[in-house]
N, C-alpha and C. Protein backbone atom coordinates (compact mmCIF):
# COMPACT_ATOMS: atom_id res chain seq x y z
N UNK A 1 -5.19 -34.45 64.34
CA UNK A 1 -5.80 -33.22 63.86
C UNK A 1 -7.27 -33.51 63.51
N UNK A 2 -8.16 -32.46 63.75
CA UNK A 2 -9.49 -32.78 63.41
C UNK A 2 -9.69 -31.87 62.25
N UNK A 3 -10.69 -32.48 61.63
CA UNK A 3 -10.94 -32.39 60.00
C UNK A 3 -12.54 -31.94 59.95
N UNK A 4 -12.72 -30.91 59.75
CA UNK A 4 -14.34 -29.93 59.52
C UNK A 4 -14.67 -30.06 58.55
N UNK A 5 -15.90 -31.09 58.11
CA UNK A 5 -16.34 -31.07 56.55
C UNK A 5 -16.96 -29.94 56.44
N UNK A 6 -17.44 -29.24 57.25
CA UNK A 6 -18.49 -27.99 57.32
C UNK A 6 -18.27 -27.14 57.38
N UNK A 7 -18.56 -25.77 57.26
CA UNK A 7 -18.68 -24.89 58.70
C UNK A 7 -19.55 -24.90 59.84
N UNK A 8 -19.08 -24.68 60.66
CA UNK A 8 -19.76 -24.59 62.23
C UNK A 8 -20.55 -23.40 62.31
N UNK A 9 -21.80 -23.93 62.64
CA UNK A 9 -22.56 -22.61 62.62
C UNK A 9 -23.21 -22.80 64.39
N UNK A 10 -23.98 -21.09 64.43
CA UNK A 10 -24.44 -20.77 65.57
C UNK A 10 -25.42 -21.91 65.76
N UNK A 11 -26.25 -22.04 65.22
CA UNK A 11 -27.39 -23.26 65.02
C UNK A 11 -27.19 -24.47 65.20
N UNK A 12 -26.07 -24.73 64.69
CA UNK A 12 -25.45 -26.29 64.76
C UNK A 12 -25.32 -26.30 66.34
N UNK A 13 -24.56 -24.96 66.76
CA UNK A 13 -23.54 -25.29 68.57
C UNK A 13 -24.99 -24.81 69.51
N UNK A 14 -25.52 -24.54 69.30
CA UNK A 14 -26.90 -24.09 70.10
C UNK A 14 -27.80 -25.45 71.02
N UNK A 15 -27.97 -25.90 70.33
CA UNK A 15 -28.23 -27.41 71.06
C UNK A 15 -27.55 -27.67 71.75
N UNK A 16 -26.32 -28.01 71.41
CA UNK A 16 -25.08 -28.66 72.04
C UNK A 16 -24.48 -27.42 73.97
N UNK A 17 -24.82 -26.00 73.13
CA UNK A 17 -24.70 -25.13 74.31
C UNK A 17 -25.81 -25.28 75.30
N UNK A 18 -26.57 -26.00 74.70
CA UNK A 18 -27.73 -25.99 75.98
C UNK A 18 -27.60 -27.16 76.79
N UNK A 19 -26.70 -27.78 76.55
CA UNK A 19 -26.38 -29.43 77.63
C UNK A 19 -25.70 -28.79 78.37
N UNK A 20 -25.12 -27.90 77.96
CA UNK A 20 -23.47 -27.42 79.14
C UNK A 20 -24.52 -27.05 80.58
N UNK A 21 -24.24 -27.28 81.71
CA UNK A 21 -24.64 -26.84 83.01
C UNK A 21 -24.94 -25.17 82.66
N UNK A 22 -25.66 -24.62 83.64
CA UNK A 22 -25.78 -23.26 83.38
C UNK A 22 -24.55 -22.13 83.98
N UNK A 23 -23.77 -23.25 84.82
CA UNK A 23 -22.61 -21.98 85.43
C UNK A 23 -21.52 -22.18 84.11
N UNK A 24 -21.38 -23.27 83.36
CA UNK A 24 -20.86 -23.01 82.03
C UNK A 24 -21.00 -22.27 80.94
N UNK A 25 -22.74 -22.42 80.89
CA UNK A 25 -23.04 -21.41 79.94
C UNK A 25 -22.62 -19.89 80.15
N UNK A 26 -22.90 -19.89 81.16
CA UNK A 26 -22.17 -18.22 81.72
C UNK A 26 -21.19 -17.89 81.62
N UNK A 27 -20.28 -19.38 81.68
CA UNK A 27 -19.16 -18.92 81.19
C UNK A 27 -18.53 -18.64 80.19
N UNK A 28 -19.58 -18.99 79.43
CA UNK A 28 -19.23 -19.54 78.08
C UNK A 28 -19.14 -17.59 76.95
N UNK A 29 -20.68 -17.05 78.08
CA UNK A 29 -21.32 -16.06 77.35
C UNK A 29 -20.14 -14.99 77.39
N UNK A 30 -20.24 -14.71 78.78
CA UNK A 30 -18.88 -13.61 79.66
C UNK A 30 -17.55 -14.03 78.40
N UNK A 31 -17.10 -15.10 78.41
CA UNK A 31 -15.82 -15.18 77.31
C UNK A 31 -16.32 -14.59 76.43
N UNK A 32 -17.24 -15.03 75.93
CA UNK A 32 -17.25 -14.53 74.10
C UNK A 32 -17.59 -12.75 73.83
N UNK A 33 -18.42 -12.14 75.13
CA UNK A 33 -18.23 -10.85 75.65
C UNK A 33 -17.03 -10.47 75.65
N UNK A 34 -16.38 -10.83 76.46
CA UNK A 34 -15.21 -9.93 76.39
C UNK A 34 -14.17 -10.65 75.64
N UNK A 35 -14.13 -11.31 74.36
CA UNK A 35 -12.95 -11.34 73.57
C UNK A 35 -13.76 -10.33 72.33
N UNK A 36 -15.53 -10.04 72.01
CA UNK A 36 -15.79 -9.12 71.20
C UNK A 36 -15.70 -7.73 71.64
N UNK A 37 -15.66 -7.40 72.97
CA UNK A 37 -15.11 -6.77 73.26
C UNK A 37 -13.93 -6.28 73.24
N UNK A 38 -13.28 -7.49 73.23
CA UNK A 38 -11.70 -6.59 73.13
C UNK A 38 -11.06 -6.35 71.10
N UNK A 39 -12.24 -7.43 71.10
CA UNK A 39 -12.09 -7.39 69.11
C UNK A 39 -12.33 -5.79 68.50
N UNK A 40 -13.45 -5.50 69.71
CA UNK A 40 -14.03 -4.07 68.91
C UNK A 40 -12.96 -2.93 69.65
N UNK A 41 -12.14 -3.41 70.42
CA UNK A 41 -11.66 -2.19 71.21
C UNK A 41 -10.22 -2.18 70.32
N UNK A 42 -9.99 -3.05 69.32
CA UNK A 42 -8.91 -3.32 69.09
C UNK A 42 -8.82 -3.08 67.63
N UNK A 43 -10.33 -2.83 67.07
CA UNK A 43 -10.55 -2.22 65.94
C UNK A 43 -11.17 -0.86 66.04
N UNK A 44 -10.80 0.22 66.63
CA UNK A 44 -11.08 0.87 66.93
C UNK A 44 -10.25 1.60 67.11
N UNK A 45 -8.85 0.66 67.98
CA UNK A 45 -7.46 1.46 68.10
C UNK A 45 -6.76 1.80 66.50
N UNK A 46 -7.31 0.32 65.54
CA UNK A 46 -6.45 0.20 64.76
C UNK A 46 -6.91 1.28 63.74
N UNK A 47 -7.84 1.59 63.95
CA UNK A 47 -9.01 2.69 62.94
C UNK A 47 -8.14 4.22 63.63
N UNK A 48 -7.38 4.05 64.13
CA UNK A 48 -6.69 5.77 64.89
C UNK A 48 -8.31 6.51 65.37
N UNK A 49 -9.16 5.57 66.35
CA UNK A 49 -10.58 6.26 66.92
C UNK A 49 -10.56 6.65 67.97
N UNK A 50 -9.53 6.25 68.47
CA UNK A 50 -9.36 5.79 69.98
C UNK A 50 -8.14 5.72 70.23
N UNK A 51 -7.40 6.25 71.55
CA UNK A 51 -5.95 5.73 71.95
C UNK A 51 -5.73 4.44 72.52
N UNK A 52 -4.59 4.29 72.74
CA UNK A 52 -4.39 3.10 73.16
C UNK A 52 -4.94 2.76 74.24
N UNK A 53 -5.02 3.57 75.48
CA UNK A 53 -5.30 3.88 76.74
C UNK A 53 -6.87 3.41 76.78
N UNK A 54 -7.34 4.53 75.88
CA UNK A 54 -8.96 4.16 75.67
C UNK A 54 -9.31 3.30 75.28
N UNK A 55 -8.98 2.71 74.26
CA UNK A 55 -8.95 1.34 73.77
C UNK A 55 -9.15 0.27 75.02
N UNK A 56 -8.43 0.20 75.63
CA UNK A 56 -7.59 -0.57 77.09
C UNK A 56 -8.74 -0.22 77.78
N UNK A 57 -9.39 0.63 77.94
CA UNK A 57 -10.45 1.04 78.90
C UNK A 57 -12.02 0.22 78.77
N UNK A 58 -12.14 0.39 77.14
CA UNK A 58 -12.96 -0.51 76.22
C UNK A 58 -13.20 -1.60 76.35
N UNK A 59 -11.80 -2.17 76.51
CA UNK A 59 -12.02 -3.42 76.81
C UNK A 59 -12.05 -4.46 77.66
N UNK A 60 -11.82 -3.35 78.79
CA UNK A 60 -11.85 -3.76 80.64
C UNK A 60 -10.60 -3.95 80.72
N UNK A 61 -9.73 -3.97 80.02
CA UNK A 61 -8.58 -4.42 80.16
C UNK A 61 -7.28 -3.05 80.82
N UNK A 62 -6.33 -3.56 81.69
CA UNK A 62 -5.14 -2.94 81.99
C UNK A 62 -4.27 -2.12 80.23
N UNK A 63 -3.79 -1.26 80.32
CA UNK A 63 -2.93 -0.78 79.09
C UNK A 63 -2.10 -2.25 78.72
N UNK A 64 -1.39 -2.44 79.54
CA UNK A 64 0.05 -3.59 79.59
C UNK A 64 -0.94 -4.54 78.72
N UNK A 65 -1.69 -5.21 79.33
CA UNK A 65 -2.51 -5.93 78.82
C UNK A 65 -3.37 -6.02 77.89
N UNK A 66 -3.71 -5.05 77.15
CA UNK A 66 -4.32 -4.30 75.63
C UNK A 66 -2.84 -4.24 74.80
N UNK A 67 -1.56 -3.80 75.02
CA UNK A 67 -0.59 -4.41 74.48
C UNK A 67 0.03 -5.74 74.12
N UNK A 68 -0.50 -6.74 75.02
CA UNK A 68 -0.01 -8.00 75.05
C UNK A 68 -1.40 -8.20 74.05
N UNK A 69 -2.43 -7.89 74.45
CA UNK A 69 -3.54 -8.73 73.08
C UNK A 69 -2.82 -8.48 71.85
N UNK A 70 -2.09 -7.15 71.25
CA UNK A 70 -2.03 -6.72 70.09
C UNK A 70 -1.30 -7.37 69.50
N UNK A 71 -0.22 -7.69 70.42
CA UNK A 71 1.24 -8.77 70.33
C UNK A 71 0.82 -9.94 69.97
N UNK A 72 -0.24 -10.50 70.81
CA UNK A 72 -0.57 -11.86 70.47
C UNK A 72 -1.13 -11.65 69.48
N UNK A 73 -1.80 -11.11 68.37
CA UNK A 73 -2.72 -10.85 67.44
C UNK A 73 -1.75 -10.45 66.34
N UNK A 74 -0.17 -10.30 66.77
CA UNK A 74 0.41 -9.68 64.99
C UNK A 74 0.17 -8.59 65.04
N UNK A 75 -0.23 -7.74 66.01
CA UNK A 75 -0.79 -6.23 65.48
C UNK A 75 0.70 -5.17 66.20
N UNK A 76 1.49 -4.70 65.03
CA UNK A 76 2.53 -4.05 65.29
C UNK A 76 2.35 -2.71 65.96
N UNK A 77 2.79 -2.12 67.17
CA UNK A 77 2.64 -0.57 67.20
C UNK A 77 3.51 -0.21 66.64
N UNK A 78 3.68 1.13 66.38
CA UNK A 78 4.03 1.74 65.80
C UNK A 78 4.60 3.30 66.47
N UNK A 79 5.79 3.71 67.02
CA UNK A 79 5.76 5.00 68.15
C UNK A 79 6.79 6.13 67.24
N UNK A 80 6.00 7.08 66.19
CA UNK A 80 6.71 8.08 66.33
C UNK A 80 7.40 8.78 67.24
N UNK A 81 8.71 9.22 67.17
CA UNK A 81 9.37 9.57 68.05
C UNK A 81 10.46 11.46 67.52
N UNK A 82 10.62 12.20 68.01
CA UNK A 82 11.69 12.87 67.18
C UNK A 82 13.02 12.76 67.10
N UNK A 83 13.86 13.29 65.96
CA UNK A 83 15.12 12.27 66.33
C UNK A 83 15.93 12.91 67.50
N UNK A 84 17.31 12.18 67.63
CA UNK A 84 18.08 12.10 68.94
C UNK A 84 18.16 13.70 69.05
N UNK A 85 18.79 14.47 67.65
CA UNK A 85 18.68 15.90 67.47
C UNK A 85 18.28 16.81 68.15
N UNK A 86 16.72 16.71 67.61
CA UNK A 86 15.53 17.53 67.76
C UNK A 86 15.66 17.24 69.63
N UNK A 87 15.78 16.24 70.27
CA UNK A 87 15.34 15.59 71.67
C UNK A 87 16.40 16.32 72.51
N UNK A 88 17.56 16.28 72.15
CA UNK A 88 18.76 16.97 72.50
C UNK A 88 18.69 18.60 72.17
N UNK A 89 17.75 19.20 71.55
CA UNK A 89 17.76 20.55 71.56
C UNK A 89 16.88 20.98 72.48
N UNK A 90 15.68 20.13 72.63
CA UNK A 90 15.05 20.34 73.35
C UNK A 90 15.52 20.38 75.58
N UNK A 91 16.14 19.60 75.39
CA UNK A 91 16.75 19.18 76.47
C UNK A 91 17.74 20.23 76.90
N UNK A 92 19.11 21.03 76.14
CA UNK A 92 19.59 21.05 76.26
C UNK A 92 19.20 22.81 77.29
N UNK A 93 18.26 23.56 77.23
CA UNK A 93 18.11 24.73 78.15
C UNK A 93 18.26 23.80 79.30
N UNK A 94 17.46 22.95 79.50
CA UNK A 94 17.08 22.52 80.71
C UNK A 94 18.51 22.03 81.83
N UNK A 95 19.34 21.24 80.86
CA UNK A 95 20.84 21.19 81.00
C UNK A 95 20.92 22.14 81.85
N UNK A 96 21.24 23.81 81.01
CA UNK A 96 21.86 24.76 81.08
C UNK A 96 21.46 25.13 82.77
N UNK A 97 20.03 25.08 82.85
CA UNK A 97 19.48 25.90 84.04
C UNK A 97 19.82 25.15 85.06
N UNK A 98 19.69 23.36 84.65
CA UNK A 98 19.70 22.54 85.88
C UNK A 98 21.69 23.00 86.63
N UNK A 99 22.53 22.73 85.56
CA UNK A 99 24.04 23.16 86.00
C UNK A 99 24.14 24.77 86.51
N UNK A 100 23.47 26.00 85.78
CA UNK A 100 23.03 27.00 86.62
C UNK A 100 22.74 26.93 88.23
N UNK A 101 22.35 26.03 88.40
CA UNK A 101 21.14 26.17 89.42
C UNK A 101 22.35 25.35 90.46
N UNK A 102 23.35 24.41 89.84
CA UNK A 102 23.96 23.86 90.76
C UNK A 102 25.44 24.26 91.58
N UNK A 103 25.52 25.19 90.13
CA UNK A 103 26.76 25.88 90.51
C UNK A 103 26.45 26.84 91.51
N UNK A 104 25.22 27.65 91.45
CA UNK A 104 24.32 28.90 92.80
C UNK A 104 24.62 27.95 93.87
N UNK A 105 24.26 26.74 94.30
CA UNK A 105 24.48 26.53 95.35
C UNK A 105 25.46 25.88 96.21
N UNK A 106 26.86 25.28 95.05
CA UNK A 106 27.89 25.31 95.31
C UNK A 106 28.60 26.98 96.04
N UNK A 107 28.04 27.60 95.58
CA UNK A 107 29.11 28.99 95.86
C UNK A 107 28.30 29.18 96.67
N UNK A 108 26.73 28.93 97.41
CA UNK A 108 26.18 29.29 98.55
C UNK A 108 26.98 28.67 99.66
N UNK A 109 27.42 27.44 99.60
CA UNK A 109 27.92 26.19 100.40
C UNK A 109 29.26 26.99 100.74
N UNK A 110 30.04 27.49 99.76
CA UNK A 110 31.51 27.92 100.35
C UNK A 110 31.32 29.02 100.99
């Protein structure tokens, strides 16, 4: 395990970032872009500013994949839903019309 008497500051790694080759540094920049990117897209969701979707959009990222950051991060969703009830009342015209609709063409058939 390594042991930090300090904190690490921008100043301290600045030197040290300037030895890296320059296709490193680029790489280096692009990462830290898009993980503050996805930091701000992800505080933003959590602020109810933004949907999830948008969020996901924010951060260049796929939905699936703006879910898996949140996961990896501890960050619980949360999906109101209505209960089985309410879902089943709603449903249940649709029932009615869809068996309506099947019995019409049973008696067309005979």
């Amino acid at each position: 395990m390594i042991q930090i008497s300090e904190p690490i500051t921008l100043k301290k790694l600045s030197p040290l970032i300037q030895k890296l080759p320059k296709v490193e540094r680029e790489r280096l920049r692009e990462s830290l872009e898009k993980e503050s990117q996805l930091d701000a897209a992800i505080l933003l969701y959590q602020e109810d500013q933004v949907t999830l979707g948008r969020a996901a959009e924010l951060a260049g990222i796929h939905r699936f994949e703006f879910e898996e950051a949140l996961a990896a991060k501890g960050i619980v969703r949360i999906v109101e839903v209505d209960s089985a009830e309410e879902l089943e009342a709603r449903i249940a015209p649709i029932k009615r019309l869809h068996k309506s609709k099947s019995g019409q063409r049973r008696s067309q058939e005979l």
